[in-house]
C-alpha atoms as a PDB file:
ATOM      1  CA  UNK A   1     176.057 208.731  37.914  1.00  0.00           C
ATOM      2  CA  UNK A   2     177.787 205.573  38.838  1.00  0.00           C
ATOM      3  CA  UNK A   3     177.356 203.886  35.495  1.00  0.00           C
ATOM      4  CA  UNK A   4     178.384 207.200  34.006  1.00  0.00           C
ATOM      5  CA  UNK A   5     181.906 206.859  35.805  1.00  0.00           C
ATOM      6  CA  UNK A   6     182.412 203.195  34.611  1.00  0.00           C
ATOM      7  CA  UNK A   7     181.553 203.737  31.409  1.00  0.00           C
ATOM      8  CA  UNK A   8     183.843 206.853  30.793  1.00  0.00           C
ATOM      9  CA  UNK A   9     186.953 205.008  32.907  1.00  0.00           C
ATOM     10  CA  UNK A  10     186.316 201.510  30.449  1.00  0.00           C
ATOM     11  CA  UNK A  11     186.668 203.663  27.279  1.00  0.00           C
ATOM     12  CA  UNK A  12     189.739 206.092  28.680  1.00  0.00           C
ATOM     13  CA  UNK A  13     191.402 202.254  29.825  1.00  0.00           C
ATOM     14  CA  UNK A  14     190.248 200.627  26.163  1.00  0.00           C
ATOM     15  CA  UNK A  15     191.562 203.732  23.968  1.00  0.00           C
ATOM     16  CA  UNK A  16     194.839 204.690  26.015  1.00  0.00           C
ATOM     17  CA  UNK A  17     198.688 203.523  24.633  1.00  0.00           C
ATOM     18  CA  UNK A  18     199.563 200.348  26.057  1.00  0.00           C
ATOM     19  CA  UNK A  19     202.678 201.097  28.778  1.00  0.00           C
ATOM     20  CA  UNK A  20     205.634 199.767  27.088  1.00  0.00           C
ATOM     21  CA  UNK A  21     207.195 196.380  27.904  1.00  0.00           C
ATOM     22  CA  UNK A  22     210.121 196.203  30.693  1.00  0.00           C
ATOM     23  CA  UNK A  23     213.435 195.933  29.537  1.00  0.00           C
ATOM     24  CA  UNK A  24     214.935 192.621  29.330  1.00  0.00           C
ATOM     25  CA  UNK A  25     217.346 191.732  31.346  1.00  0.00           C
ATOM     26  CA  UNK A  26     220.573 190.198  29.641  1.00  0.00           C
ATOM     27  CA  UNK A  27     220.560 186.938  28.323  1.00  0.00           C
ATOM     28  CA  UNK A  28     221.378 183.883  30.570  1.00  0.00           C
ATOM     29  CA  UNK A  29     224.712 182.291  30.189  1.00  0.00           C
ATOM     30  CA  UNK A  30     222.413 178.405  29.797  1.00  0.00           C
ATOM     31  CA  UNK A  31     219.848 180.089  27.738  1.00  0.00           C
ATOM     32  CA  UNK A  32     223.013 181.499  25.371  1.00  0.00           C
ATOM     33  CA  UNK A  33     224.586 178.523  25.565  1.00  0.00           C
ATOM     34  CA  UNK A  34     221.438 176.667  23.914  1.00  0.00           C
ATOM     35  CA  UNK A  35     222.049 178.256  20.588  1.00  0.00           C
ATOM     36  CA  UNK A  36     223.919 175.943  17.960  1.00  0.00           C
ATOM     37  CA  UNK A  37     227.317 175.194  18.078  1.00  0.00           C
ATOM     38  CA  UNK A  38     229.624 176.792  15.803  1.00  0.00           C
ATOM     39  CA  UNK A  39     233.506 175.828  15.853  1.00  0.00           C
ATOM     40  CA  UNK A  40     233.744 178.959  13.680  1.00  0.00           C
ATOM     41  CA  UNK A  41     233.375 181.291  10.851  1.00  0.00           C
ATOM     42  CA  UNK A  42     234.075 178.952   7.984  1.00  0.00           C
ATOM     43  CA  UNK A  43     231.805 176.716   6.712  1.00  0.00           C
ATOM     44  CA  UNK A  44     233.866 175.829   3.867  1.00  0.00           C
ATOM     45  CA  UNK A  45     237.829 174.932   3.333  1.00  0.00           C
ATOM     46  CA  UNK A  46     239.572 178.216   3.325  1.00  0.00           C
ATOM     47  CA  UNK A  47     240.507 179.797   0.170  1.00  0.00           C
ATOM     48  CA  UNK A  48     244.156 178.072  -1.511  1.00  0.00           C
ATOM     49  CA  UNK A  49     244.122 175.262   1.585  1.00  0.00           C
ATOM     50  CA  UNK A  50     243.998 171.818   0.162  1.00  0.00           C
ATOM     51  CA  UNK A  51     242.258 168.924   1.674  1.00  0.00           C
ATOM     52  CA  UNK A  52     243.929 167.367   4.924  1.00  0.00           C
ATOM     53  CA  UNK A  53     244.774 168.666   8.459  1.00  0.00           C
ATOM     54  CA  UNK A  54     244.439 172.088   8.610  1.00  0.00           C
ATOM     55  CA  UNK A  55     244.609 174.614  11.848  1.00  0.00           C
ATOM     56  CA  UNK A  56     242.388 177.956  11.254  1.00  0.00           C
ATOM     57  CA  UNK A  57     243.652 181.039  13.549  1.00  0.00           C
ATOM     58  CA  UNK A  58     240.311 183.270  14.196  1.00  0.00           C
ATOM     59  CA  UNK A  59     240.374 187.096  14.645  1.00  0.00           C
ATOM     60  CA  UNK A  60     239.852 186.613  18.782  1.00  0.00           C
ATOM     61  CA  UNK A  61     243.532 184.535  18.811  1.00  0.00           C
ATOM     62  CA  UNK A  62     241.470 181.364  19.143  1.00  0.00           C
ATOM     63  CA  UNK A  63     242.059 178.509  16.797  1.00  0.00           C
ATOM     64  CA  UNK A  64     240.394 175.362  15.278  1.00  0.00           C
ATOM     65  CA  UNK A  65     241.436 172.124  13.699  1.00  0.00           C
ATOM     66  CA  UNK A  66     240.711 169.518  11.787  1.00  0.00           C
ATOM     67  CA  UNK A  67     240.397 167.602   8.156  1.00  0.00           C
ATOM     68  CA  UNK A  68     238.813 169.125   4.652  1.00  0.00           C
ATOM     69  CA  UNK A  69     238.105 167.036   2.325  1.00  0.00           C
ATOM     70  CA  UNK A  70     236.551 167.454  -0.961  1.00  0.00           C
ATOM     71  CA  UNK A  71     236.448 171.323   0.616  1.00  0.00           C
ATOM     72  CA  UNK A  72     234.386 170.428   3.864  1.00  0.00           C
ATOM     73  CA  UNK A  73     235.154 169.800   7.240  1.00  0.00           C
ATOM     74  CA  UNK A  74     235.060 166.064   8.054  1.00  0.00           C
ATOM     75  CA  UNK A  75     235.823 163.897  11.001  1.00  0.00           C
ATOM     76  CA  UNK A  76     237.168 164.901  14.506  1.00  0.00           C
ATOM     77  CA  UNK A  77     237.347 168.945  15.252  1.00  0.00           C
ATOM     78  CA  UNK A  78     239.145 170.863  18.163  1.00  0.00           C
ATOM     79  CA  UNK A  79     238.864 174.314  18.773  1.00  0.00           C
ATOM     80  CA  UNK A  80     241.130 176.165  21.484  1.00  0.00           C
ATOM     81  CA  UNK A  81     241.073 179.551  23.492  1.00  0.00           C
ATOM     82  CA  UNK A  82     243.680 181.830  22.458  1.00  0.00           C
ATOM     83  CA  UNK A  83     245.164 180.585  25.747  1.00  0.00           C
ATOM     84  CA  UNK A  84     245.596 177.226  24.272  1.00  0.00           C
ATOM     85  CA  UNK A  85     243.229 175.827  26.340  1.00  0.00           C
ATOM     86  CA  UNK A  86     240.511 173.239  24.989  1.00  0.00           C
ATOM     87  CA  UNK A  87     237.536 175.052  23.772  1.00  0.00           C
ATOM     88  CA  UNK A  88     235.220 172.010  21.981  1.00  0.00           C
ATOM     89  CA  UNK A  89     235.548 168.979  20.359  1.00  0.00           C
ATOM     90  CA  UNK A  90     232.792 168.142  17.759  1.00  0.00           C
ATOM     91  CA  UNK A  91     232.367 165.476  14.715  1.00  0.00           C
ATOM     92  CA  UNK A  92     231.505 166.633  11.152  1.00  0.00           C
ATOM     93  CA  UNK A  93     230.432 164.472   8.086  1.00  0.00           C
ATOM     94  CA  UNK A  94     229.907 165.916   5.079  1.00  0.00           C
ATOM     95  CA  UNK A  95     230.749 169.648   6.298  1.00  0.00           C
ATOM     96  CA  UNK A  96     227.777 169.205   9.204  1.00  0.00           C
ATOM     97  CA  UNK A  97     228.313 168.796  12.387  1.00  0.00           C
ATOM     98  CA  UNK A  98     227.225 164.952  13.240  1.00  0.00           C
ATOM     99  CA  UNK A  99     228.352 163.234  16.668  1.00  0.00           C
ATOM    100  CA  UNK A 100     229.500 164.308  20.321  1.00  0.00           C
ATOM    101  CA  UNK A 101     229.628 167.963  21.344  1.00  0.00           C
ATOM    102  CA  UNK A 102     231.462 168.965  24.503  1.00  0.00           C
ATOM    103  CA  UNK A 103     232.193 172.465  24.923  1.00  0.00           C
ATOM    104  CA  UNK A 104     234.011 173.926  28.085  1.00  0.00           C
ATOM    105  CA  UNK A 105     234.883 176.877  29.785  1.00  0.00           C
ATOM    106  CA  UNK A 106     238.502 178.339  30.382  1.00  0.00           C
ATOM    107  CA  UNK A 107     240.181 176.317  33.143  1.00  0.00           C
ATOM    108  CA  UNK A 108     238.307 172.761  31.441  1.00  0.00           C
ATOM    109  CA  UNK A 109     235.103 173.319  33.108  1.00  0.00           C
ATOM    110  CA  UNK A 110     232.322 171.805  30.971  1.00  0.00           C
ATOM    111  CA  UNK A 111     230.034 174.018  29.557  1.00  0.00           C
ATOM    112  CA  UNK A 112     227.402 171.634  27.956  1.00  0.00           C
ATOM    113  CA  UNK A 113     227.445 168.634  25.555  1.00  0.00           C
ATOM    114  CA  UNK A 114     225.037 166.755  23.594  1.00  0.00           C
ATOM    115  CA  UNK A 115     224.787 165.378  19.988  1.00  0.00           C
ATOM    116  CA  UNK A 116     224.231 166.918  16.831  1.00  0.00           C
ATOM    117  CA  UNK A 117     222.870 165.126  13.425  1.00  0.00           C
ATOM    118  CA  UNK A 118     223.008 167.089  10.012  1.00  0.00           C
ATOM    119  CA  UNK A 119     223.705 170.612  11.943  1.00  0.00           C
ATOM    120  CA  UNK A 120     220.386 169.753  14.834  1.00  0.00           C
ATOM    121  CA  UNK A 121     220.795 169.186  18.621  1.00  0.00           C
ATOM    122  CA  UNK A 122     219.587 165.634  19.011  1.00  0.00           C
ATOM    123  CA  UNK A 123     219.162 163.300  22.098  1.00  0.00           C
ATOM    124  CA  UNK A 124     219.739 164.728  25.643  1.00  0.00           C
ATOM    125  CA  UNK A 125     221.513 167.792  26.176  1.00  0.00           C
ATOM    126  CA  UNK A 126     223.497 168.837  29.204  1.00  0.00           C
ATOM    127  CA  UNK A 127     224.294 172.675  30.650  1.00  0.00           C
ATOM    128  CA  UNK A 128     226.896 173.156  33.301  1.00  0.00           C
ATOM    129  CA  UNK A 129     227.387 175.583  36.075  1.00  0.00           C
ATOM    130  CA  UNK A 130     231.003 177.292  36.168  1.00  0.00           C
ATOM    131  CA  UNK A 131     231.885 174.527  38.868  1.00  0.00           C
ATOM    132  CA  UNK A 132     231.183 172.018  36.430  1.00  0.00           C
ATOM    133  CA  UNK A 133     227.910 170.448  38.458  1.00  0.00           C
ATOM    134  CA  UNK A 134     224.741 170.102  35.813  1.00  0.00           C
ATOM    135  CA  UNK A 135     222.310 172.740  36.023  1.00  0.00           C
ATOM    136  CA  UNK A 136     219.717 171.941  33.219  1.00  0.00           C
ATOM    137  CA  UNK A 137     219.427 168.617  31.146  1.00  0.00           C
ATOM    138  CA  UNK A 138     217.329 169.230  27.680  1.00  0.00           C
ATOM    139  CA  UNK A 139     215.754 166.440  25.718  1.00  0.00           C
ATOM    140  CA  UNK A 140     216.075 167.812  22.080  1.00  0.00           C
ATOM    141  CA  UNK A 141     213.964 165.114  20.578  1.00  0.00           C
ATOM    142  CA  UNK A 142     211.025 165.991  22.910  1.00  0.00           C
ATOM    143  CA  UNK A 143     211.250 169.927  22.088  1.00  0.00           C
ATOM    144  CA  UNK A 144     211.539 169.017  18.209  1.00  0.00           C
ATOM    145  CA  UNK A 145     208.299 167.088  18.413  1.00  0.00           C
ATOM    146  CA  UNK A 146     206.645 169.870  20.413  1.00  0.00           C
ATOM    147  CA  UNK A 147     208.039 172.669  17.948  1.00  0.00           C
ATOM    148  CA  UNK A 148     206.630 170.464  15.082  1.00  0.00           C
ATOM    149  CA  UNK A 149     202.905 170.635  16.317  1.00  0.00           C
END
C-alpha cells in the first residue's frame, strides 16, 4: 500500500502544470544603468543640418551637442537635462561612440563612467550610488571573454 501511495503522488507531481514564476520585481537603477549609452535618438546628422556644431533639442526638453561631419557624430558630445544641467559627456569617431563616458544624475552626481570602443563597454566600469560613493565596479573585458565561451 505504501509503494502504491508513492507511486500515484510521483506521477500526480511529474504530470501537474508547473506553478508559474514570481513576478519580477522592477529593474535596479545599476542593473539599468548597465545597458549602453545612448546620447540620443539620432544616429545620423539630422535631416537639412550641415556638418559642424550642432545642438539637437529631444522630445523630453533635454538637449545634445556636438560636431557632424561627413553626416556622423564625431569628437566631443554633451548632453543636458532639460534643466540645463550636465547629463553625459562621451567621444565619437566615425559616428560610434569611442573614449570616456561619464554620465550623472540631476544635481552632478555621477551615475557611472567607463570607456566605450566602436559602440562596446571596454575596460573597467564604474556605478554610483545617488550620493555619488561607488557601488559596483565592472570589468567589461573580463565579462566579454566570459560571454565569448
Amino acid at each position: 500500500m505504501r509503494g502504491s501511495a508513492i507511486i500515484i503522488t510521483l506521477l500526480l507531481t511529474s504530470c501537474s502544470v508547473p506553478a508559474p514564476a514570481p513576478e519580477r520585481p522592477a529593474t535596479p537603477m545599476v542593473e539599468r544603468a548597465q545597458r549602453p549609452v545612448h546620447f540620443g535618438p539620432q544616429d545620423t546628422i539630422p535631416p537639412g543640418a550641415g556638418d559642424g556644431e550642432h545642438t539637437i533639442r529631444l522630445p523630453d526638453g533635454s538637449t545634445m551637442t556636438g560636431r557632424f561631419q561627413d553626416g556622423m557624430r564625431e569628437g566631443p558630445w554633451k548632453s543636458f537635462f532639460p534643466n540645463g544641467e550636465l547629463r553625459s559627456t562621451g567621444e565619437f569617431h566615425l559616428g560610434r561612440s569611442n573614449g570616456d563616458v561619464e554620465v550623472y544624475r540631476e544635481g552632478g552626481v555621477p551615475y557611472y563612467t567607463g570607456r566605450m570602443r566602436n559602440d562596446e563597454r571596454v575596460g573597467t566600469w564604474h556605478y554610483y550610488d545617488t550620493k555619488g560613493r561607488t557601488i559596483r565596479t565592472v570589468n567589461e573585458d573580463s565579462l566579454r571573454a566570459i560571454r565569448e565561451r
